[in-house]
C-alpha atoms as a PDB file:
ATOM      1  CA  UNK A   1     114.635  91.127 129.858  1.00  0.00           C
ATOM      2  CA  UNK A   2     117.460  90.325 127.934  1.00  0.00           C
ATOM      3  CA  UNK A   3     115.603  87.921 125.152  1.00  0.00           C
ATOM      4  CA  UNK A   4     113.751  91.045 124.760  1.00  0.00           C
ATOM      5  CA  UNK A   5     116.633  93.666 123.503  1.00  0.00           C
ATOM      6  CA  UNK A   6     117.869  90.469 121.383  1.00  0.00           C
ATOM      7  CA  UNK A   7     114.769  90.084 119.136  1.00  0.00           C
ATOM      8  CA  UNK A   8     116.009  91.534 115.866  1.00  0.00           C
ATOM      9  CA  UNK A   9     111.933  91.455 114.960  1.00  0.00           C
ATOM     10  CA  UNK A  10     109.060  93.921 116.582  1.00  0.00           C
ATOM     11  CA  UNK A  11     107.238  90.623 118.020  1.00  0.00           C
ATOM     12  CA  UNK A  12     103.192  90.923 118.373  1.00  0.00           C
ATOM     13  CA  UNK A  13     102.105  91.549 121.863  1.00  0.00           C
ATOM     14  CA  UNK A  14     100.810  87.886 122.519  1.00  0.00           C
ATOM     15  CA  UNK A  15     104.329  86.620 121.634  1.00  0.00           C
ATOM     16  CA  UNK A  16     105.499  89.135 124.620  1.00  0.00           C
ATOM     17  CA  UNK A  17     103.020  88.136 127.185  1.00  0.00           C
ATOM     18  CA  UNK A  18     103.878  84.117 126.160  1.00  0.00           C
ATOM     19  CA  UNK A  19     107.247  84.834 126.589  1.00  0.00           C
ATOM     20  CA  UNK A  20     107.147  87.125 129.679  1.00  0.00           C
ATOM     21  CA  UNK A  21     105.559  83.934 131.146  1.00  0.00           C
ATOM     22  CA  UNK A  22     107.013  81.232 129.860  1.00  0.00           C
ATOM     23  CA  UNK A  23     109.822  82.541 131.393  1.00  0.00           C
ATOM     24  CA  UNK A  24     108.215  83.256 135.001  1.00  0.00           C
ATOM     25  CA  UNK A  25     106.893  79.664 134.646  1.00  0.00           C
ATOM     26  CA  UNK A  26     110.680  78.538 133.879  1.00  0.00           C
ATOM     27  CA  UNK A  27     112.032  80.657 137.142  1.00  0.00           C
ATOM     28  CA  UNK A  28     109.009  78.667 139.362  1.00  0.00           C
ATOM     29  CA  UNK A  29     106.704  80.792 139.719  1.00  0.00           C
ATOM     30  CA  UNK A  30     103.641  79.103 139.726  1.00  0.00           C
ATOM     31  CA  UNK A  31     101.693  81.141 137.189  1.00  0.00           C
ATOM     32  CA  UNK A  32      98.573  79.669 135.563  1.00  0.00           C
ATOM     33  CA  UNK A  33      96.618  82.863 133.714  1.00  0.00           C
ATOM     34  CA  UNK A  34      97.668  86.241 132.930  1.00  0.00           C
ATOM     35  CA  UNK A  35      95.993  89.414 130.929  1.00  0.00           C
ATOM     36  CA  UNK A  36      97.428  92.427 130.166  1.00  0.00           C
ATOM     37  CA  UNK A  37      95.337  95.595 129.053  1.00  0.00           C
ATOM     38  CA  UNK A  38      96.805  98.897 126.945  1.00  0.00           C
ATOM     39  CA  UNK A  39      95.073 101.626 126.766  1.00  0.00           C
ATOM     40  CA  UNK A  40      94.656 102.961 123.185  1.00  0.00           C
ATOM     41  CA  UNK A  41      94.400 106.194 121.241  1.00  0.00           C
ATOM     42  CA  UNK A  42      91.546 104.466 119.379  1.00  0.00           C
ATOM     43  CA  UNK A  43      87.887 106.856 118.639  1.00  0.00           C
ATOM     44  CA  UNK A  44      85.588 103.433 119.336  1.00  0.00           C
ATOM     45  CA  UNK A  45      88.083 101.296 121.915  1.00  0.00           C
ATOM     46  CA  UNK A  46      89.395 102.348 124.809  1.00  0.00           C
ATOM     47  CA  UNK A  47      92.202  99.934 124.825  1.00  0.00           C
ATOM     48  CA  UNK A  48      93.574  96.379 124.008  1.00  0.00           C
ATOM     49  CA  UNK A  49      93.682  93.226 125.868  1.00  0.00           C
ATOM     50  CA  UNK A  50      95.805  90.001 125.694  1.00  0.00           C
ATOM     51  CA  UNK A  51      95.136  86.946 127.278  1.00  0.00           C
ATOM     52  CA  UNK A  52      97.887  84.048 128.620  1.00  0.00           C
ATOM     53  CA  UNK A  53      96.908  80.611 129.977  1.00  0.00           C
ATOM     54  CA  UNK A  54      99.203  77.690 130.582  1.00  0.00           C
ATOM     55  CA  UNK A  55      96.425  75.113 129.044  1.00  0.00           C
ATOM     56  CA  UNK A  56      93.315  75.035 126.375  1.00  0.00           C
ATOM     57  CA  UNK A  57      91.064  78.097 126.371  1.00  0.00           C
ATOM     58  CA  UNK A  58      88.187  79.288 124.625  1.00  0.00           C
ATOM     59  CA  UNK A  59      88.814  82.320 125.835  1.00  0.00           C
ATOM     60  CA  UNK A  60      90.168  84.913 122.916  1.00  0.00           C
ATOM     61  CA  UNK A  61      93.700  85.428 122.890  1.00  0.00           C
ATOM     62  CA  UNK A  62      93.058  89.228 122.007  1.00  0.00           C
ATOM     63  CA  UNK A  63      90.421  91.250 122.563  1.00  0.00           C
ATOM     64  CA  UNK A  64      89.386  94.891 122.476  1.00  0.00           C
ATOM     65  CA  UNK A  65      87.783  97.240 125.114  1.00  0.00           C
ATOM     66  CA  UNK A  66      84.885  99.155 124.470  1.00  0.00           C
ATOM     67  CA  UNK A  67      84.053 102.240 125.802  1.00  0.00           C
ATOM     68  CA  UNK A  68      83.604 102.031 129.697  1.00  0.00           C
ATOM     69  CA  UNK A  69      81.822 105.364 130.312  1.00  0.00           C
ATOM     70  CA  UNK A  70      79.069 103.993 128.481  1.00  0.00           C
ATOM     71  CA  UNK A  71      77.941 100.549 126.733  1.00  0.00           C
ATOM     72  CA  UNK A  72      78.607  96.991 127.848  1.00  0.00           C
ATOM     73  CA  UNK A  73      81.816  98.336 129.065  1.00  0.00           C
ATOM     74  CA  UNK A  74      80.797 100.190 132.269  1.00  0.00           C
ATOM     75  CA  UNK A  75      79.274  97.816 134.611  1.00  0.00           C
ATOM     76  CA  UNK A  76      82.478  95.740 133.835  1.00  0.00           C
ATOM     77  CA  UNK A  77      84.407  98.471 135.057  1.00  0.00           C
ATOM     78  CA  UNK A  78      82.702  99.185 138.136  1.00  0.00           C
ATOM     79  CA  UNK A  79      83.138  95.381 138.753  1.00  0.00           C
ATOM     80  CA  UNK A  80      87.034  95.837 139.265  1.00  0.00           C
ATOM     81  CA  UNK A  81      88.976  96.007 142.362  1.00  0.00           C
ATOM     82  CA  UNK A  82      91.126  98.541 140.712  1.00  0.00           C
ATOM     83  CA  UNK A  83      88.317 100.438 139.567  1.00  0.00           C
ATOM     84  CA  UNK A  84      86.985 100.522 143.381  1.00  0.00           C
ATOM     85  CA  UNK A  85      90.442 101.750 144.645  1.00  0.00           C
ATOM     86  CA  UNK A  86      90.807 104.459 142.122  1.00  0.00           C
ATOM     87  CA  UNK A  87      87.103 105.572 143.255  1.00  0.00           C
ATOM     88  CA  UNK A  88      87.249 105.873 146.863  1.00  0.00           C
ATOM     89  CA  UNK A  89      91.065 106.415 146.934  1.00  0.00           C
ATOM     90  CA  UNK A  90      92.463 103.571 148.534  1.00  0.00           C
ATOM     91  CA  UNK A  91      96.597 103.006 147.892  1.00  0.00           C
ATOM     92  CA  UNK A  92      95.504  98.934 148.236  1.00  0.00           C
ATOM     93  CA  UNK A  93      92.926  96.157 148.882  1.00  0.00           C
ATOM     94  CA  UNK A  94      93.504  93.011 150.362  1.00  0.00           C
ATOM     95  CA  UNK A  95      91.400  90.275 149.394  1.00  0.00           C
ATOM     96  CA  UNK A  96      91.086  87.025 151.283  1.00  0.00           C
ATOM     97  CA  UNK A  97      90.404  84.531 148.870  1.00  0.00           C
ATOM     98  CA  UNK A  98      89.889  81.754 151.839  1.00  0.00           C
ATOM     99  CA  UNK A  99      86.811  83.876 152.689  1.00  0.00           C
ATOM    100  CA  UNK A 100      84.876  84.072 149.189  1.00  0.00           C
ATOM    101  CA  UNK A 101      86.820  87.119 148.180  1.00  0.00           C
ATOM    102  CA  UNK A 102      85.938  89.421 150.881  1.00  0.00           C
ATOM    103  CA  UNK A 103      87.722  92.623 150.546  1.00  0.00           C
ATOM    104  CA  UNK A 104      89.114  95.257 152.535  1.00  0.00           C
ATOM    105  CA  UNK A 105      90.267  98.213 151.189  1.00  0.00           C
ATOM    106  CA  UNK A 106      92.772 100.589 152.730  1.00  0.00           C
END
């Protein structure tokens, strides 16, 4: 985290996630996408995402996050492992990705 405390600059949170994993790239890990969400203090979104790939996307870099206790928002939510977890109040879930993603929570 060191090139971090030596930016003189507040950098914009895309350069931190690019540089986060440019830098896991450069160690070997074998890292291909990564997103990051924040929630925010905003009255219409909920919170901020930011979007990493190692090639061409079409995906948006940035993107905000509707509400998700109502709107388009909500079935996305419910769609989550995390969201599943927090729900039923499981510490993890293993997913074997061998076996079309099927789950088990624990």
């Amino acid at each position: 985290m060191n090139w971090l405390v030596r930016r003189v600059s507040r950098p914009a949170e895309n350069d931190l996630l690019h540089g986060f994993c440019d830098r896991c790239r450069a160690a070997g890990m074998p890292l291909s996408r990564a997103i990051v969400f924040i929630d925010t203090l905003h009255p219409i979104f909920e919170g901020r995402g930011f979007r990493w790939n190692d090639g061409e996307s079409n995906e948006a870099a940035a993107f905000d996050n509707g509400s998700t206790s109502t709107g388009d928002a909500k079935p996305e939510l419910a769609a989550v492992a995390f969201y599943h977890m927090l729900q039923n109040g499981h510490d993890e879930m293993v997913i074997d990705l061998a076996d079309n993603g099927a789950a088990t929570s624990r």
